[in-house]
Protein backbone atom coordinates (compact mmCIF):
# COMPACT_ATOMS: atom_id res chain seq x y z
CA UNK A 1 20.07 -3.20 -22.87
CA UNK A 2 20.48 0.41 -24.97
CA UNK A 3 16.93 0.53 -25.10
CA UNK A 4 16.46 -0.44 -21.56
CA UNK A 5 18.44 2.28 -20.22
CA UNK A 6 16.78 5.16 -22.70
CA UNK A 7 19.22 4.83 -25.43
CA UNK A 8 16.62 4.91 -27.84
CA UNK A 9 19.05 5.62 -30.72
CA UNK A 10 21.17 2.96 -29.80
CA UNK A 11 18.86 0.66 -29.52
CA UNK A 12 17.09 1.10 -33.37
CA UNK A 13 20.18 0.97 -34.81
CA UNK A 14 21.00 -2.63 -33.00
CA UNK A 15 17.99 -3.87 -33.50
CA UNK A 16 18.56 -2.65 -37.20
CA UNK A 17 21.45 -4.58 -37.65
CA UNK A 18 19.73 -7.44 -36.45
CA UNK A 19 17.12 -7.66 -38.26
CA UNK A 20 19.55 -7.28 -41.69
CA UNK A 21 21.35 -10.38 -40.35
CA UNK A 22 18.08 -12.27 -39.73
CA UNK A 23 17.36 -11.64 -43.42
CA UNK A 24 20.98 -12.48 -44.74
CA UNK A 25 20.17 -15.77 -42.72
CA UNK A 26 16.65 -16.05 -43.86
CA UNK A 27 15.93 -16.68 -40.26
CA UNK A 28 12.50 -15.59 -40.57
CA UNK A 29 11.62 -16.62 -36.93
CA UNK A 30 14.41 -14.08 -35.56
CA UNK A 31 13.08 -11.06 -37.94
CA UNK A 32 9.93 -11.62 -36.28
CA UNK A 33 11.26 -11.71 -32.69
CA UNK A 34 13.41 -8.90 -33.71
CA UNK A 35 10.65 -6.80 -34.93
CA UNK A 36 8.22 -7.84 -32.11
CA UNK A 37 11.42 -6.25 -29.58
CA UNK A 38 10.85 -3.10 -31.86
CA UNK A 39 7.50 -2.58 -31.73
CA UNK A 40 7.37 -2.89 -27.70
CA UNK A 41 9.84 0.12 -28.46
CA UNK A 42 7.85 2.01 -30.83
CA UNK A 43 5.12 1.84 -28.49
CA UNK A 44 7.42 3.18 -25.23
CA UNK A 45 8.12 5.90 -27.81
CA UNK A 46 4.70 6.55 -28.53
CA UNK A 47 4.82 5.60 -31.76
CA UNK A 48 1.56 3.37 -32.13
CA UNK A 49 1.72 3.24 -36.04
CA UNK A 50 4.90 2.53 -36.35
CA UNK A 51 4.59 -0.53 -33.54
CA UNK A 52 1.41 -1.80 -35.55
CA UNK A 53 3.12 -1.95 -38.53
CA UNK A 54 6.14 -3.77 -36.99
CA UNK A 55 4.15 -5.96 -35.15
CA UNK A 56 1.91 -7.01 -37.94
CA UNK A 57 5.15 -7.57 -40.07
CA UNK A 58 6.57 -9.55 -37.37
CA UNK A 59 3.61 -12.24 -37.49
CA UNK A 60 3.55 -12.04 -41.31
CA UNK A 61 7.43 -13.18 -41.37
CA UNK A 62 6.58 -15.63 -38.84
CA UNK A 63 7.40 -19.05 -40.59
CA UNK A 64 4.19 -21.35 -40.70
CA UNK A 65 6.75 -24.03 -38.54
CA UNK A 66 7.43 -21.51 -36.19
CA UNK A 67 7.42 -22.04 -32.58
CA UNK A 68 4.55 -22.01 -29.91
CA UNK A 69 6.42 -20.10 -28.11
CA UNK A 70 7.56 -17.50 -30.78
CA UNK A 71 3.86 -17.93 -31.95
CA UNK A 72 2.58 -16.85 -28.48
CA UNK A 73 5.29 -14.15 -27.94
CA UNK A 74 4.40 -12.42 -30.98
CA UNK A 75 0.57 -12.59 -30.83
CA UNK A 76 0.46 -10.88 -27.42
CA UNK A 77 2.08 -7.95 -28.68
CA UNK A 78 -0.30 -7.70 -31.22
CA UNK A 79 -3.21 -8.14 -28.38
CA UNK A 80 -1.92 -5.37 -26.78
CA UNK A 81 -1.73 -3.27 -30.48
CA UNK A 82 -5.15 -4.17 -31.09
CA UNK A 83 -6.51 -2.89 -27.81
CA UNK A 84 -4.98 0.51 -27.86
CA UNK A 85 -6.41 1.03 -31.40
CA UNK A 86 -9.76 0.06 -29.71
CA UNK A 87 -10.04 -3.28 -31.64
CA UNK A 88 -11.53 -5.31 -28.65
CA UNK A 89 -12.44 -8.61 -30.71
CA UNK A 90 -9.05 -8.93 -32.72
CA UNK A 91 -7.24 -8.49 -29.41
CA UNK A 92 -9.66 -10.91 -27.45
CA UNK A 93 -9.07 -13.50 -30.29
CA UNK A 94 -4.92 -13.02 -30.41
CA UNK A 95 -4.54 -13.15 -26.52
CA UNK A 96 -6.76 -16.62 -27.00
CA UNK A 97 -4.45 -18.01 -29.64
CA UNK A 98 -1.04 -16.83 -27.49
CA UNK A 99 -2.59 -18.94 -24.30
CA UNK A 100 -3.24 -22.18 -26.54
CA UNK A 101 0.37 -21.90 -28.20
CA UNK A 102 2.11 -21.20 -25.02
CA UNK A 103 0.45 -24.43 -23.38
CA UNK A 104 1.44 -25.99 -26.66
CA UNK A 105 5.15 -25.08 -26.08
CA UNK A 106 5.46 -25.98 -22.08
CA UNK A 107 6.52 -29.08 -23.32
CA UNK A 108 9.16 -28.12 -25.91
CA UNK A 109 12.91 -27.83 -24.67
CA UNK A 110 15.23 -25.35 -26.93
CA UNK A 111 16.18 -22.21 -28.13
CA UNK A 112 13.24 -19.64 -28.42
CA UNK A 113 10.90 -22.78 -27.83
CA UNK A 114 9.98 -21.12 -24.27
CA UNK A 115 7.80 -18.02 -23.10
CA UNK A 116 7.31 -17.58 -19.34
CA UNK A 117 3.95 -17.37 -17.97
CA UNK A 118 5.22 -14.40 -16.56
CA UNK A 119 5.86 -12.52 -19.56
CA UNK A 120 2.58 -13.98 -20.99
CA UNK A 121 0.53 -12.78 -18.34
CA UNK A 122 1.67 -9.60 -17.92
CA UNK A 123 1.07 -8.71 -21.30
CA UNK A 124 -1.99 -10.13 -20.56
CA UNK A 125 -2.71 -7.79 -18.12
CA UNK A 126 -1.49 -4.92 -19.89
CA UNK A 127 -4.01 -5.87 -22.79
CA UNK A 128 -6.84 -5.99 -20.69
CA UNK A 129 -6.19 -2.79 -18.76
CA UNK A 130 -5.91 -1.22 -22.51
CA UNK A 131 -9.78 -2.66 -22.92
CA UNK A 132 -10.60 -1.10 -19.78
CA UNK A 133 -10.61 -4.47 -17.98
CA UNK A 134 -9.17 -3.25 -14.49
CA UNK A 135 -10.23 -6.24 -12.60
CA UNK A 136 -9.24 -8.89 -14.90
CA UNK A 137 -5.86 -7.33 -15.51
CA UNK A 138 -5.63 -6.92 -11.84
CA UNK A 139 -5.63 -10.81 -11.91
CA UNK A 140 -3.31 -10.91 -14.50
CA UNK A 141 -0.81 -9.15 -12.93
CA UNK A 142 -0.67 -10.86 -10.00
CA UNK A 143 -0.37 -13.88 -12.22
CA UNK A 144 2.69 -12.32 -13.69
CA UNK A 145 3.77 -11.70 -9.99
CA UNK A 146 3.09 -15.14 -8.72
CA UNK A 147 5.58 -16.78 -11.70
CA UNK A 148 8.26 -13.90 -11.97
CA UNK A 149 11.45 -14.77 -10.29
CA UNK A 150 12.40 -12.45 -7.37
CA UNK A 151 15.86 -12.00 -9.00
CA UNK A 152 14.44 -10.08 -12.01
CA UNK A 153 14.30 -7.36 -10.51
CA UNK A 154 13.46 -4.63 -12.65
CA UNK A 155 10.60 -6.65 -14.27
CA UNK A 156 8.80 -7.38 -10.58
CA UNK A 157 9.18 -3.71 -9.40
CA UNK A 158 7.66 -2.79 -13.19
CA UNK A 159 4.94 -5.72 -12.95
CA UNK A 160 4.11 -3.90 -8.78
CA UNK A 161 3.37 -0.48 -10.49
CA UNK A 162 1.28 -1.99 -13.26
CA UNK A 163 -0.67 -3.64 -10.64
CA UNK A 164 -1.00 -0.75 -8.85
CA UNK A 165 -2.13 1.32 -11.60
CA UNK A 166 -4.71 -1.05 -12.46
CA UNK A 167 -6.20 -0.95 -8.83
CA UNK A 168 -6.35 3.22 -9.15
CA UNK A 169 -8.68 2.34 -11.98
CA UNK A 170 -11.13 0.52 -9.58
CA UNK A 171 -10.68 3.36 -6.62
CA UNK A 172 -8.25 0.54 -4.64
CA UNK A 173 -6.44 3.69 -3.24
CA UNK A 174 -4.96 1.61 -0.07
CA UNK A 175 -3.95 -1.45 -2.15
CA UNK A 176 -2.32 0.48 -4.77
CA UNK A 177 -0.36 2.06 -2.50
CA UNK A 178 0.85 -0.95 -1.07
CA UNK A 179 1.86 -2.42 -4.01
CA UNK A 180 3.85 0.94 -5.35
CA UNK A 181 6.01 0.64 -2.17
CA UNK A 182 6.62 -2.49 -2.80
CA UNK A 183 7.96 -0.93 -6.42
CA UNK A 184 9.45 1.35 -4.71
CA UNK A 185 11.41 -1.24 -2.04
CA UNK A 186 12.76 -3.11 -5.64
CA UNK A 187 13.43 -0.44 -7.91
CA UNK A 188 16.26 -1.20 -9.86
CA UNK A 189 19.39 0.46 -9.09
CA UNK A 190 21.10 0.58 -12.63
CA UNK A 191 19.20 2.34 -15.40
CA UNK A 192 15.96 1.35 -16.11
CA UNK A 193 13.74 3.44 -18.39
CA UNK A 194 10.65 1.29 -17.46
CA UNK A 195 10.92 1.86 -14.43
CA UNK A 196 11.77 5.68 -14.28
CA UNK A 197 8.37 6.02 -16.32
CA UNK A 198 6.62 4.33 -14.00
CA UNK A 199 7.88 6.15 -11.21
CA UNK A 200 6.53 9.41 -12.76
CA UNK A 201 3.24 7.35 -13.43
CA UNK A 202 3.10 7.22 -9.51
CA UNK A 203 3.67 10.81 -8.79
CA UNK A 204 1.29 11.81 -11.22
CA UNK A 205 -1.30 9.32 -10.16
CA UNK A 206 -1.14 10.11 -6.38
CA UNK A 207 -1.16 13.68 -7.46
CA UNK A 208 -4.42 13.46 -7.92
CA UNK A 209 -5.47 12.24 -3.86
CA UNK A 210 -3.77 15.38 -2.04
CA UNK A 211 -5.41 14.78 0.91
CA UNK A 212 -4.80 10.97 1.34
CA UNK A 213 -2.26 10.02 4.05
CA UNK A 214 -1.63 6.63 1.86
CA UNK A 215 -0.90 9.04 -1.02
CA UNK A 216 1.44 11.27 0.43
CA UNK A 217 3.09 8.94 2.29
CA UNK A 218 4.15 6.90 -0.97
CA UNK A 219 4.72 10.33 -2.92
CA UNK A 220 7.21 11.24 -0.44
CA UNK A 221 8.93 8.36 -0.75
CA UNK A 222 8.97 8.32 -4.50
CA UNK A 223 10.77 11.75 -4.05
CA UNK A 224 13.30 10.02 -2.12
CA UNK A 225 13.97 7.45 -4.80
CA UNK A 226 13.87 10.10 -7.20
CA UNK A 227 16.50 11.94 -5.42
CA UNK A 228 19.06 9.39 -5.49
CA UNK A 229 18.91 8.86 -9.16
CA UNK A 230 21.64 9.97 -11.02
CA UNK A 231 20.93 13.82 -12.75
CA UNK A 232 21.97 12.49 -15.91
CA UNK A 233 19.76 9.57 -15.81
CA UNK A 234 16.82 11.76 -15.16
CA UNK A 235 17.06 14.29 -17.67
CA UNK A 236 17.91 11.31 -20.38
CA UNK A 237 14.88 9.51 -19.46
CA UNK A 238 12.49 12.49 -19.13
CA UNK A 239 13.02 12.75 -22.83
CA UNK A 240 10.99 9.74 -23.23
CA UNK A 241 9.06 9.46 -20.82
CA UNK A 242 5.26 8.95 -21.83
């Protein structure tokens, strides 16, 4: 939640804590969901060395008994690592091995034994996109969209503007802007750091078509969400914001 809402701080020194109680435990399946969570952080943050570290850590502490579903969760992190450092096979291979273990789980009930399809394919998609795969993630993210619950909020208004983003890529101009209103119409109303970024994303996208109606049309609006955000919000999140 602290790191959801920009508390960056907060949110390190949580997720220190937890991880020193995973290893009192010698729960080695929570360190490694721990240190997955921090690596998705270190990677908001910018921070790609640190997040490949954690994330290779995280999959080293992995116990060989672990979970599909932990097994899955972890390795398409590590996809997604492996494509921004431009390591197309390794992340090809790990997004592979994180679709056979999350079949393998489907039919496992339990704590940690379960990884929506959502959440798999929208990592997915955000691997592929990193590989310069626009159309594929494209698919991937409406995947995501197709399996994510309306009442997540947040996540379906972030999973829109990743879909969006992926259709600039292909010069889907119209589309894109379709799909960032629909962002737009479900942006969460508490904090959401995610989202904020992704709502500068848009400006800066659409920044880039001054003459398109489309493109004004959802800039202005963007504005107008921007608007009613809370100052302090905005300045707090513009200090992370990618």
């Amino acid at each position: 939640m602290s790191e959801e809402s920009g508390l960056n701080s907060t949110a390190q020194s949580c997720y220190s804590t937890a991880l020193s109680i995973a290893r009192e435990a010698d729960d080695r399946g929570m360190f490694g969901i721990i240190q997955r969570a921090m690596s998705v952080q270190a990677l908001r943050m910018g921070e790609h060395a640190n997040a490949s570290a954690l994330i290779h850590s995280s999959w080293r502490s992995l116990d060989p008994n672990a979970t599909p579903a932990v097994r899955s969760f972890v390795l398409t992190q590590r996809a997604l690592v492996h494509a921004l450092e431009k390591q197309r096979d390794a992340a090809l291979r790990d997004l592979a091995s994180a679709e056979l273990a999350h079949n393998d789980a489907a039919s496992i009930s339990g704590l940690f034994n379960y990884y929506p399809r959502a959440g798999l394919a929208y990592q997915r998609a955000q691997t592929l996109r990193a590989l310069n795969y626009p159309r594929q993630a494209q698919s991937s993210f409406r995947e995501s969209l197709r399996n994510r619950p309306r009442h997540q909020k947040a996540a379906y208004a972030i999973t829109q503007a990743g879909l969006a983003e992926s259709l600039i890529a292909t010069d889907d101009l119209e589309e894109a802007c379709v799909h960032w209103h629909i962002f737009l119409d479900h942006f969460p109303g508490r904090h959401s750091a995610c989202a904020y970024r992704a709502l500068l994303r848009l400006q800066r996208m659409l920044s880039a078509f001054p003459r398109q109606r489309q493109a004004e049309l959802t800039i202005g609006r963007a504005e107008e969400v921007l608007g009613r955000l809370p100052r302090a919000m905005a300045n707090e999140q513009t200090m992370t914001a990618p």
